[in-house]
N, C-alpha and C. Protein backbone atom coordinates (compact mmCIF):
# COMPACT_ATOMS: atom_id res chain seq x y z
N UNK A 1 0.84 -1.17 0.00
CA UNK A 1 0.00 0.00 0.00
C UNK A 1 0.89 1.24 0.00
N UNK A 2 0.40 2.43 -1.11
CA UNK A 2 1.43 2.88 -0.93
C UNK A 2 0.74 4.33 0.09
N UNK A 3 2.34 4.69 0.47
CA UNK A 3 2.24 5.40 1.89
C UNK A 3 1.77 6.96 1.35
N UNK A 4 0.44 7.51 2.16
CA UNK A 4 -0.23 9.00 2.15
C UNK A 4 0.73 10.42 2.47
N UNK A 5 1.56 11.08 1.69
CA UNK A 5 2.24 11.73 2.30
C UNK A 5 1.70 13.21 1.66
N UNK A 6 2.07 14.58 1.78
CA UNK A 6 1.47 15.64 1.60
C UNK A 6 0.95 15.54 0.26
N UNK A 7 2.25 15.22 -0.79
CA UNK A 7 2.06 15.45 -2.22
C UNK A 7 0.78 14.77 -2.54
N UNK A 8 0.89 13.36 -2.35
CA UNK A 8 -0.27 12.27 -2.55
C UNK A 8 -1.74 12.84 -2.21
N UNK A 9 -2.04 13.32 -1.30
CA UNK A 9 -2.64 13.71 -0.31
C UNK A 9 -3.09 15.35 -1.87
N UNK A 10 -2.61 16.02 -2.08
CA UNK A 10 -2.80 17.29 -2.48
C UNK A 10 -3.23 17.11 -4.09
N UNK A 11 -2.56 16.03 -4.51
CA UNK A 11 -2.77 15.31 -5.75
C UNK A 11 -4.33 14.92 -5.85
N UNK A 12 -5.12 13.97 -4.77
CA UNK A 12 -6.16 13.45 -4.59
C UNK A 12 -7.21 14.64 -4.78
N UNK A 13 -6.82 15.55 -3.83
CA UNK A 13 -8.10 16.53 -3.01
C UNK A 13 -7.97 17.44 -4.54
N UNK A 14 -6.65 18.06 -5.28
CA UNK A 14 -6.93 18.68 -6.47
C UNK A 14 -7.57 17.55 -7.88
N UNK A 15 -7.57 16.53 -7.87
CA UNK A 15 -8.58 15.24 -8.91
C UNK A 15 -10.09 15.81 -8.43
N UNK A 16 -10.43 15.40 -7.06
CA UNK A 16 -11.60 15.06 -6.49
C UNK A 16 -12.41 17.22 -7.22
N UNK A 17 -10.86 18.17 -6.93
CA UNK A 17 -12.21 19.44 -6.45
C UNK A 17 -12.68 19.38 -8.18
N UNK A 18 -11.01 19.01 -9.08
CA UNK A 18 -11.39 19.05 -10.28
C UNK A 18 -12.39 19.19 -10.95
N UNK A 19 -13.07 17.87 -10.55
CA UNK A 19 -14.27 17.25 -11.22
C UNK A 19 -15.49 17.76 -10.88
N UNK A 20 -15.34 18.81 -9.65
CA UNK A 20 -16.95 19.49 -8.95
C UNK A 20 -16.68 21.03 -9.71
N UNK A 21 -15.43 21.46 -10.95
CA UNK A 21 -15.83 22.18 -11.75
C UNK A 21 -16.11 22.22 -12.87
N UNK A 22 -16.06 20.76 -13.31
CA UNK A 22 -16.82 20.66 -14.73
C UNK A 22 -18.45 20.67 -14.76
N UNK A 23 -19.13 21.71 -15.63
CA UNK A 23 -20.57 21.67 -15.59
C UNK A 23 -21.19 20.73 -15.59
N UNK A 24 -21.93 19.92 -14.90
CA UNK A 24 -23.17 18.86 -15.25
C UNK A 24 -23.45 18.72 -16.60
N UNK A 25 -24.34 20.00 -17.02
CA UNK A 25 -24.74 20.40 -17.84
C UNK A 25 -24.18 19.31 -19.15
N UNK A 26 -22.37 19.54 -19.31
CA UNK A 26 -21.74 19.24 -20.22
C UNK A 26 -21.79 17.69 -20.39
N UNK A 27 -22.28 17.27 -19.24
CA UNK A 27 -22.25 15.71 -19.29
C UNK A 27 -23.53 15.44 -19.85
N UNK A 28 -24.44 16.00 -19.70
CA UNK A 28 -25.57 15.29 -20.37
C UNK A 28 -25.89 16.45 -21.41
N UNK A 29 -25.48 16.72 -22.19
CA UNK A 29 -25.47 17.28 -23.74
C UNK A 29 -25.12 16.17 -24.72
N UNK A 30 -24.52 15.23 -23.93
CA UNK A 30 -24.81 13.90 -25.25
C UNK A 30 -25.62 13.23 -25.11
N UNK A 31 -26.69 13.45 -24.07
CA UNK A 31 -27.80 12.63 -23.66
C UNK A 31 -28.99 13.06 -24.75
N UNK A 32 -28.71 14.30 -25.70
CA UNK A 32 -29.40 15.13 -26.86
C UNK A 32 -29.51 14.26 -28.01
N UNK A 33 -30.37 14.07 -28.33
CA UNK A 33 -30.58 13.04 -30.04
C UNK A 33 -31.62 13.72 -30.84
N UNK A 34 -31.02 13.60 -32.06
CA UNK A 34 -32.26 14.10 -32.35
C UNK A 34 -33.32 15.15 -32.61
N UNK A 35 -34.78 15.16 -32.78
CA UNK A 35 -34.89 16.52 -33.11
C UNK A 35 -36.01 16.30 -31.57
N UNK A 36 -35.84 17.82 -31.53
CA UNK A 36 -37.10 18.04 -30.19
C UNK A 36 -38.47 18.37 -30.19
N UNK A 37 -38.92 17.69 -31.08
CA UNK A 37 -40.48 17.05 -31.30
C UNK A 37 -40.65 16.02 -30.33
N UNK A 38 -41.41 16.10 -29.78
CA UNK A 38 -41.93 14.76 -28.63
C UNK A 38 -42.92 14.06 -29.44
N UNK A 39 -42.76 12.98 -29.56
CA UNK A 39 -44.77 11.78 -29.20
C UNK A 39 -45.26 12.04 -28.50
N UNK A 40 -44.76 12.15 -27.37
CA UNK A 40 -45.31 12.06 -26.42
C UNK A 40 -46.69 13.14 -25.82
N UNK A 41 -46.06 14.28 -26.65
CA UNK A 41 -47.48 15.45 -26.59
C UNK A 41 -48.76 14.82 -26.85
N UNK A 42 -49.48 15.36 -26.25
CA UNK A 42 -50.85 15.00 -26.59
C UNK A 42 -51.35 15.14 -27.66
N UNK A 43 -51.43 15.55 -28.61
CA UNK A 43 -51.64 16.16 -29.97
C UNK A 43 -51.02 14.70 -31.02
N UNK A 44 -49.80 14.01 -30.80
CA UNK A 44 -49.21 12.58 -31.10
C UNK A 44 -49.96 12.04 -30.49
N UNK A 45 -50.17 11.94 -29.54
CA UNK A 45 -50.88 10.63 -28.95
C UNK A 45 -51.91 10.64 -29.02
N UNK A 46 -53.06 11.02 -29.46
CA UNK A 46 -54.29 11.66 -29.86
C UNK A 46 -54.28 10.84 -31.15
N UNK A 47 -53.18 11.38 -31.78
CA UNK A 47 -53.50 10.71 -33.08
C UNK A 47 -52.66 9.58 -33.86
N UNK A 48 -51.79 9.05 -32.60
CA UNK A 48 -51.28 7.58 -32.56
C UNK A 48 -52.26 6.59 -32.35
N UNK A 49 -53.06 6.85 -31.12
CA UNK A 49 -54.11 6.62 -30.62
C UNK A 49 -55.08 5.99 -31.85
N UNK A 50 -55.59 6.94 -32.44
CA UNK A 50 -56.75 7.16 -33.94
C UNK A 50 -56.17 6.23 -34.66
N UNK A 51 -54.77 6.44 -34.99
CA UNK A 51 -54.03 5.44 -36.07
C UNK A 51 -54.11 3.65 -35.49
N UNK A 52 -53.64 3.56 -34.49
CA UNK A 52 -53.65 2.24 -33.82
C UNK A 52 -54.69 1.50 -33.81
N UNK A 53 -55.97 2.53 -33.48
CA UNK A 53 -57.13 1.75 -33.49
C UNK A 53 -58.11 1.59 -34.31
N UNK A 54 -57.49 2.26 -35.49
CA UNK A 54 -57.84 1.49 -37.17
C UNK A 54 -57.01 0.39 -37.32
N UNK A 55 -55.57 -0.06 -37.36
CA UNK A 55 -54.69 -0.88 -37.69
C UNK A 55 -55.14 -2.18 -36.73
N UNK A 56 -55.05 -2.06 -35.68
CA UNK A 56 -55.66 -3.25 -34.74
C UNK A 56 -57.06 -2.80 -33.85
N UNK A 57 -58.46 -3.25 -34.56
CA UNK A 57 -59.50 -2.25 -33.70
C UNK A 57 -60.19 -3.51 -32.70
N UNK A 58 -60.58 -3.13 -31.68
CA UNK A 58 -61.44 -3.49 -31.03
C UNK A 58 -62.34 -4.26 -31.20
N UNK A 59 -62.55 -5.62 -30.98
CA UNK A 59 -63.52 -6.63 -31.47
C UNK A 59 -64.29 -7.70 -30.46
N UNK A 60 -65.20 -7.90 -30.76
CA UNK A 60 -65.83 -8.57 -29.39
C UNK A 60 -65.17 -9.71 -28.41
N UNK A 61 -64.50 -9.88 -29.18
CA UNK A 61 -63.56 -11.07 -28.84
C UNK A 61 -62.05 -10.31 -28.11
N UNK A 62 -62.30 -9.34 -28.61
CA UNK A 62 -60.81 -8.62 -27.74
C UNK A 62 -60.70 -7.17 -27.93
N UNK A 63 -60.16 -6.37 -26.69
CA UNK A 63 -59.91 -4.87 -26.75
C UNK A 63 -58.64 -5.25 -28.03
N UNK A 64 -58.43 -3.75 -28.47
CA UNK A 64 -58.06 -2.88 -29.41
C UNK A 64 -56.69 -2.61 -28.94
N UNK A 65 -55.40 -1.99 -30.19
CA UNK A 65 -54.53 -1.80 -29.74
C UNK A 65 -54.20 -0.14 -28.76
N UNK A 66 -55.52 0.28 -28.83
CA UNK A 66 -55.21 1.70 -28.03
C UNK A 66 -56.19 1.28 -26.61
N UNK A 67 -56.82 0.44 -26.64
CA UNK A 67 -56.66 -0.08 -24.92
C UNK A 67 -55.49 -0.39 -24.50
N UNK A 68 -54.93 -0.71 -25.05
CA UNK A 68 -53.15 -1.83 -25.15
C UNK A 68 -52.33 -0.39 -24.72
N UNK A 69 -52.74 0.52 -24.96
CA UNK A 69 -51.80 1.70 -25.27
C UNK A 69 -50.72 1.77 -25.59
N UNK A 70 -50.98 0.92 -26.56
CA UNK A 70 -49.76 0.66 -27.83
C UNK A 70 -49.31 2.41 -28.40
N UNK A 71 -50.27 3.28 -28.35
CA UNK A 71 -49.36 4.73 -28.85
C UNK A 71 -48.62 5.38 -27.86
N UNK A 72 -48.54 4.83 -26.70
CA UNK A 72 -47.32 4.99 -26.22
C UNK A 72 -45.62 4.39 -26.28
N UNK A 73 -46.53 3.11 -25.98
CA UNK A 73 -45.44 1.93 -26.83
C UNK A 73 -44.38 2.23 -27.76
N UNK A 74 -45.28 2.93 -29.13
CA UNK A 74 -44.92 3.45 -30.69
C UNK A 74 -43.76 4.88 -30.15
N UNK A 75 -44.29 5.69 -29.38
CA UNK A 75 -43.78 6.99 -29.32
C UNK A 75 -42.49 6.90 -28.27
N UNK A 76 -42.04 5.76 -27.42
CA UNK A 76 -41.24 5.11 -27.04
C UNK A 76 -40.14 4.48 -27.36
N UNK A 77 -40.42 4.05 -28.10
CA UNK A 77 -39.53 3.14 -29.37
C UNK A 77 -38.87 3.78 -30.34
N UNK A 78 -40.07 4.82 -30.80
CA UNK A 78 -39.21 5.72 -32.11
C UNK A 78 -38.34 6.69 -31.68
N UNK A 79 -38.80 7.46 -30.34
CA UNK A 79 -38.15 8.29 -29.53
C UNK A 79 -36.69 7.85 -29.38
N UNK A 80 -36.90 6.71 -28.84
CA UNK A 80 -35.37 5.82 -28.09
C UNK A 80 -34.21 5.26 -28.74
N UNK A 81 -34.96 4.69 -29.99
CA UNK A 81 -34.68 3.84 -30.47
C UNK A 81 -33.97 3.84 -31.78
N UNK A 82 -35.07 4.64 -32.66
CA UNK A 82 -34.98 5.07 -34.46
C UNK A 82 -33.81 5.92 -34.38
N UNK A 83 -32.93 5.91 -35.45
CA UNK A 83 -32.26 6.46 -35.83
C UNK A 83 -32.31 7.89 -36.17
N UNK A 84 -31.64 8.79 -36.60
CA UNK A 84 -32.61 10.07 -36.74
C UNK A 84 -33.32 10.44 -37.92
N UNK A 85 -33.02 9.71 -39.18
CA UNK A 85 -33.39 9.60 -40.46
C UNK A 85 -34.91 9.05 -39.99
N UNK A 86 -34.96 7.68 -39.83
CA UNK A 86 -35.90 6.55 -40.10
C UNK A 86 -37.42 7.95 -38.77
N UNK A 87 -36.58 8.25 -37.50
CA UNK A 87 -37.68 9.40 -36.67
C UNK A 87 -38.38 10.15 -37.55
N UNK A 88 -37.32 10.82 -38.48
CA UNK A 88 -37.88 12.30 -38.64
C UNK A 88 -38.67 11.70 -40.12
N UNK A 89 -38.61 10.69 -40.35
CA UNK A 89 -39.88 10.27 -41.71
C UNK A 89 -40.95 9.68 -41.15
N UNK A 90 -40.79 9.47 -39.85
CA UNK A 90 -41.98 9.20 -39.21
C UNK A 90 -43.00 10.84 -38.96
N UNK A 91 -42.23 11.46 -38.08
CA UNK A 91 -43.12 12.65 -37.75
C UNK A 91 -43.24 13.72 -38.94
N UNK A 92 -42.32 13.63 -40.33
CA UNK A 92 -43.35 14.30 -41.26
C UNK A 92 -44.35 13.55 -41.53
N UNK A 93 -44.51 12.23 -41.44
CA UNK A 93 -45.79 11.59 -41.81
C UNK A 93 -46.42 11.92 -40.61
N UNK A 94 -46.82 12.03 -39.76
CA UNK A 94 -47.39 11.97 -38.60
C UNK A 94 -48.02 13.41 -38.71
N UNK A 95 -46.88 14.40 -38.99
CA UNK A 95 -47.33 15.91 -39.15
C UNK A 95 -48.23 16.47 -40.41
N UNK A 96 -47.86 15.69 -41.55
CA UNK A 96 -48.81 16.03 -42.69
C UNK A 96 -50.01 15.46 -42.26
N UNK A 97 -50.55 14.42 -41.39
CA UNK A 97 -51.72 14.00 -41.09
C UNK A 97 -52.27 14.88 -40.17
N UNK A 98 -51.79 15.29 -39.35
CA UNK A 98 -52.19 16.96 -38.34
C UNK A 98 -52.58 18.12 -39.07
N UNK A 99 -51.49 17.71 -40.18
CA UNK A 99 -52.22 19.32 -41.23
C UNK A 99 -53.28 18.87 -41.88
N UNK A 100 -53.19 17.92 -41.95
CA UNK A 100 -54.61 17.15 -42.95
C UNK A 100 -55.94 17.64 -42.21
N UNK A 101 -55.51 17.73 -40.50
CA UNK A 101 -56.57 17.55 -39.79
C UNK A 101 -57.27 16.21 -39.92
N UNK A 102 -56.29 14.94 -39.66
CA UNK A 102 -56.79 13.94 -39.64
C UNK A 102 -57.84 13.46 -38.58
N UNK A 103 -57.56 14.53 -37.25
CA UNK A 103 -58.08 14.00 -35.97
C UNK A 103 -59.69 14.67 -36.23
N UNK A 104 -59.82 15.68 -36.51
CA UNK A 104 -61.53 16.11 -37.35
C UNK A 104 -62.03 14.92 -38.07
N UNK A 105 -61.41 14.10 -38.45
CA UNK A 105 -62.04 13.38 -40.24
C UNK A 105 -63.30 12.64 -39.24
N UNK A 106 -64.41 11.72 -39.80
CA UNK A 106 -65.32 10.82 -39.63
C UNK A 106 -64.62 10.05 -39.54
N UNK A 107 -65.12 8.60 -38.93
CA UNK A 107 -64.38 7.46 -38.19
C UNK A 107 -64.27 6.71 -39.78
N UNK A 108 -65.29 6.88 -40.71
CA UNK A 108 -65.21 6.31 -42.26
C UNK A 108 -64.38 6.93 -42.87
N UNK A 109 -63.76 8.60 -42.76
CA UNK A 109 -62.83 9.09 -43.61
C UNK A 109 -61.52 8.48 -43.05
N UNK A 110 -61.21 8.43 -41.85
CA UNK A 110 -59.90 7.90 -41.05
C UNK A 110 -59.76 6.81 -41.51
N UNK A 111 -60.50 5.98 -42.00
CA UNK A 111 -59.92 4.76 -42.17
C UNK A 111 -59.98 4.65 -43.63
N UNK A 112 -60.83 5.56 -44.31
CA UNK A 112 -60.15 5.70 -46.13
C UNK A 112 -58.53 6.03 -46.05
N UNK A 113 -58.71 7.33 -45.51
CA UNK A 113 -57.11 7.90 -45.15
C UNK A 113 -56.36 6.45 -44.70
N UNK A 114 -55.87 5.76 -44.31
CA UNK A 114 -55.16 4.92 -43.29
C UNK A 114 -55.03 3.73 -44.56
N UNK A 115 -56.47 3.25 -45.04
CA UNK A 115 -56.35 2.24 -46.47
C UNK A 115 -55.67 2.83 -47.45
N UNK A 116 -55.22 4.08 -47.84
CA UNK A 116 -54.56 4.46 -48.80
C UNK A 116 -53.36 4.98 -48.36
N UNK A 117 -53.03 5.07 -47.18
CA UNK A 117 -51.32 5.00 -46.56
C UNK A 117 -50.80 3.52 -46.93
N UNK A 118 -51.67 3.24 -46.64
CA UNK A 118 -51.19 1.20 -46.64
C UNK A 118 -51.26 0.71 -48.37
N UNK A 119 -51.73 1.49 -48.95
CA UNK A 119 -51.51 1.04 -50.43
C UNK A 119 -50.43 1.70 -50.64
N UNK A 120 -50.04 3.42 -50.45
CA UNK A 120 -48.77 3.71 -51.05
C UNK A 120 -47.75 3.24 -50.50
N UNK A 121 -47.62 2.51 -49.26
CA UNK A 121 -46.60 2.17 -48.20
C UNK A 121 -46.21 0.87 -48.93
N UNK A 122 -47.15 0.37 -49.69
CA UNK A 122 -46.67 -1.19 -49.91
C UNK A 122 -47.07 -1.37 -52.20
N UNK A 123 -46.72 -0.05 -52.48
CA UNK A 123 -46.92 0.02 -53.74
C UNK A 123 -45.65 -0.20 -54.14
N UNK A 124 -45.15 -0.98 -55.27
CA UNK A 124 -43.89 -1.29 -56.11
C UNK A 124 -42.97 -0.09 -56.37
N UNK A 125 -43.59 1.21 -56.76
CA UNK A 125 -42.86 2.67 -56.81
C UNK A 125 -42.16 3.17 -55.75
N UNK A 126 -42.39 2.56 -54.55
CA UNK A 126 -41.84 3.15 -52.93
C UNK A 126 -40.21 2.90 -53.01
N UNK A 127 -39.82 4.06 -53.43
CA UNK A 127 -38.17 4.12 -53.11
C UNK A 127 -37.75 3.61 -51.99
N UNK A 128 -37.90 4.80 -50.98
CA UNK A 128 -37.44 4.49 -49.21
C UNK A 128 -38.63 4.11 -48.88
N UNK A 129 -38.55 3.71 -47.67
CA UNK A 129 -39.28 2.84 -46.85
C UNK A 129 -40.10 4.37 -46.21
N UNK A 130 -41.95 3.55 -46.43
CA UNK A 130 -42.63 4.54 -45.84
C UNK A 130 -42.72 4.64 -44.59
N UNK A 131 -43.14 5.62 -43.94
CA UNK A 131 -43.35 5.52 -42.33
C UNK A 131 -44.82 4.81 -41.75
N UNK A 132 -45.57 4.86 -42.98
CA UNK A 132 -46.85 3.77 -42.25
C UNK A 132 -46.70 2.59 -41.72
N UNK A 133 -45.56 1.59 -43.19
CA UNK A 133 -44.92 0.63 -42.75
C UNK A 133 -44.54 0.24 -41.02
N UNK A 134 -43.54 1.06 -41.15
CA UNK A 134 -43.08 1.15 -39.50
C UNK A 134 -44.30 1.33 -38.54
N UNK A 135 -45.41 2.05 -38.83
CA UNK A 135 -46.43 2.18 -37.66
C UNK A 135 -46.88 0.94 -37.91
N UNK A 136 -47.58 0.35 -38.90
CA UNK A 136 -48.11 -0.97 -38.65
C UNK A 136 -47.17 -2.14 -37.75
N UNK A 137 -45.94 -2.38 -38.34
CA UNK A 137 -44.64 -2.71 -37.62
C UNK A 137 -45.05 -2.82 -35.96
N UNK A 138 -44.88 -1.43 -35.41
CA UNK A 138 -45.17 -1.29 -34.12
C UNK A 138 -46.02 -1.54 -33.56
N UNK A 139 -46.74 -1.11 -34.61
CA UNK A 139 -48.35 -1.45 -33.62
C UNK A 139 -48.60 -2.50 -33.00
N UNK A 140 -48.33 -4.03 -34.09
CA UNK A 140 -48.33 -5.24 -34.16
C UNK A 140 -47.54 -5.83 -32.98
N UNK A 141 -46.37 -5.10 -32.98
CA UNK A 141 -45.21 -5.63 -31.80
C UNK A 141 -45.71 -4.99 -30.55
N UNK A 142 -46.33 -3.94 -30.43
CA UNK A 142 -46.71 -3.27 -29.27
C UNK A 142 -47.61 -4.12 -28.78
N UNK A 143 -48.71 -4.24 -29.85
CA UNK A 143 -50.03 -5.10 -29.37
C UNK A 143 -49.81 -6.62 -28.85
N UNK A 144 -49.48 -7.25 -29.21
CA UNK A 144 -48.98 -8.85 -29.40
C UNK A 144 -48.14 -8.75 -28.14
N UNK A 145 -47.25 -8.06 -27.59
CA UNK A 145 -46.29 -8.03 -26.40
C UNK A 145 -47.05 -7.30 -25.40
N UNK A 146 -47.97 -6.92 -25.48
CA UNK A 146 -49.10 -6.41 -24.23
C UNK A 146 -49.47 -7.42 -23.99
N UNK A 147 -49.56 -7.05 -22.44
CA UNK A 147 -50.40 -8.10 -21.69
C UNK A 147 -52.12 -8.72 -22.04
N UNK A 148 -52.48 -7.09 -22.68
CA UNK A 148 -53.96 -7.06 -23.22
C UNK A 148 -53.95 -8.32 -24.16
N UNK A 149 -52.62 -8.40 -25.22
CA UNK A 149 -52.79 -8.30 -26.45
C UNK A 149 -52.41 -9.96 -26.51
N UNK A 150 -51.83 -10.30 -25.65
CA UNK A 150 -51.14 -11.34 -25.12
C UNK A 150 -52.41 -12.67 -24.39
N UNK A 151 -52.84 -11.93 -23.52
CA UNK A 151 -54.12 -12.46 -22.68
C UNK A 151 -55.67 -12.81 -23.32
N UNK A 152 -55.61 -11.62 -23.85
CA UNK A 152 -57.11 -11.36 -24.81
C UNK A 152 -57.22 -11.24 -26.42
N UNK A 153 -55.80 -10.88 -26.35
CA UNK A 153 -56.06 -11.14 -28.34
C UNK A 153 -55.08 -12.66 -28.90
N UNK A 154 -54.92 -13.09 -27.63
CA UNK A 154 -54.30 -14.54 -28.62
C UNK A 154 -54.95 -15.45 -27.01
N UNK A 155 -55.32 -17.00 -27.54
CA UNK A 155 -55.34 -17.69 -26.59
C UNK A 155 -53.99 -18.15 -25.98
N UNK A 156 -54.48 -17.72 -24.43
CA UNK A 156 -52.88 -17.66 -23.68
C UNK A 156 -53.25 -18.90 -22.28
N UNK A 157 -52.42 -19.92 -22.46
CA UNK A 157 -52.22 -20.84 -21.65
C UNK A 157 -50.83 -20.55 -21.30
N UNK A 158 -50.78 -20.10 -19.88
CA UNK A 158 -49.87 -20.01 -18.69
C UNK A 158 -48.90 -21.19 -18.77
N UNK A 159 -49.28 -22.52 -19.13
CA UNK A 159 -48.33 -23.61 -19.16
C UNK A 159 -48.77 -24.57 -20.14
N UNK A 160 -47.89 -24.46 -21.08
CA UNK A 160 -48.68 -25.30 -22.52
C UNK A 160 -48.32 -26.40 -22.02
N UNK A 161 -49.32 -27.07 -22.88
CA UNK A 161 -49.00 -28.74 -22.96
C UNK A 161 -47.67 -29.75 -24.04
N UNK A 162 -47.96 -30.50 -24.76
CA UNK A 162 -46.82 -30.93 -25.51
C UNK A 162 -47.03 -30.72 -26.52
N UNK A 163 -45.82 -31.00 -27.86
CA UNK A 163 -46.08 -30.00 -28.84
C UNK A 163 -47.07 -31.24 -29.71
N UNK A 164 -47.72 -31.08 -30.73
CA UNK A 164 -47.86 -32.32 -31.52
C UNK A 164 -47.83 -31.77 -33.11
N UNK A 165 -47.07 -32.00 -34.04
CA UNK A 165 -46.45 -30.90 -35.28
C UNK A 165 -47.46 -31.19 -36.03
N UNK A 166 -48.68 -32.66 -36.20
CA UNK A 166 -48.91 -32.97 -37.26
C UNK A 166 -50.49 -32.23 -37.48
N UNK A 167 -51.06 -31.77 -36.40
CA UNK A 167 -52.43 -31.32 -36.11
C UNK A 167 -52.65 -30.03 -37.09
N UNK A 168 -53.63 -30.72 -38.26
CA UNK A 168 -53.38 -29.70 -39.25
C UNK A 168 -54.30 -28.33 -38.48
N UNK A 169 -53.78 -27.11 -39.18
CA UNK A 169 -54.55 -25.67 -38.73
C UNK A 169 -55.70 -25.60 -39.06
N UNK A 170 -56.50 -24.83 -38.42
CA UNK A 170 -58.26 -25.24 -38.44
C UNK A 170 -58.59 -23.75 -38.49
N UNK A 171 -57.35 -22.44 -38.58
CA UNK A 171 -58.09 -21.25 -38.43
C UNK A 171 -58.67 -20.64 -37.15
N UNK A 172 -57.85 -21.40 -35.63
CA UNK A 172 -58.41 -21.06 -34.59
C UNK A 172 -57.28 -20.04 -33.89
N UNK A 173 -57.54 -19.06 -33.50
CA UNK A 173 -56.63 -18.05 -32.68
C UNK A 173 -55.74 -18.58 -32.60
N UNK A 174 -54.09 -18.00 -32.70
CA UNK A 174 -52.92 -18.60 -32.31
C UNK A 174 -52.83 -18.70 -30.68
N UNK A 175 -51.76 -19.73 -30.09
CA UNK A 175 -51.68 -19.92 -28.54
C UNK A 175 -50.52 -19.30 -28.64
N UNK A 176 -50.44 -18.44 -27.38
CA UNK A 176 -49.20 -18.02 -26.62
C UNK A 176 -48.86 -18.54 -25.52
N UNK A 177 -47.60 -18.82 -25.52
CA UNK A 177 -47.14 -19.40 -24.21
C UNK A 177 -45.74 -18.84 -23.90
């Protein structure tokens, strides 16, 4: 061990004051990504919300992906996650639908609007990848990994039984386990 003598000693205490004069601040300025548009506003989630629950809606047999609150899920993910390219083609799509005044439309115009995102999103002419794509994407993964979505939109046995490969498909809800 080596021995504490003035120098050692003066060395430490000038490291330690060092570091109580660098700004905070400067440390989390790389914690910055990105552009500073939130999802998370209400105004996104309003109309993540609208979007979700055309893409996966509500059926007697099971809540919807905005019970699921899958548009949080979505605004989570892209926030955290997306790159800054793949984000910011999300929220001009997201924003031309605000200017559209998508959240006014009839529950029949919202879902014309939404059937013809999903045709240009998946039309042969699509250079880059659309951003509807990706919302359906999420939605699906949001919904399906909810507990809602998990419990009530797929039959969910807590402890399956054994497998048997040959039982042809009959068209009955998939099992989760």
């Amino acid at each position: 061990m080596e021995k504490i003598n003035r120098r050692n000693a003066m060395g430490i205490l000038a490291r330690w004051s060092a570091g109580s004069f660098i700004p905070f601040s400067w440390i989390l300025k790389g914690c910055t990504y990105g552009s500073s548009i939130s999802l998370f506003n209400k105004e996104y989630q309003a109309l993540l919300g609208a979007i979700v629950e055309i893409i996966l809606p509500e059926t007697d047999e099971s809540p919807g992906a905005k019970e699921a609150n899958v548009q949080y899920f979505i605004a989570l993910i892209v926030e955290d996650c997306y790159e800054v390219e793949n984000k910011d083609r999300i929220l001009v799509g997201l924003n031309q639908l605000l200017k559209d005044g998508f959240l006014d439309f009839s529950a029949q115009k919202k879902y014309e609007v939404i059937e013809q995102l999903d045709i240009e999103a998946n039309s042969a002419t699509q250079k880059i990848p659309h951003y509807f794509n990706a919302l359906k994407s999420l939605t699906q993964w949001g919904y399906f990994s909810s507990k809602i979505g998990i419990t009530q939109g797929l039959r969910y046995n807590p402890i399956p039984g054994y497998y048997k490969g040959c039982v042809p498909y009959n068209g009955e809800i998939a099992w989760y386990s």
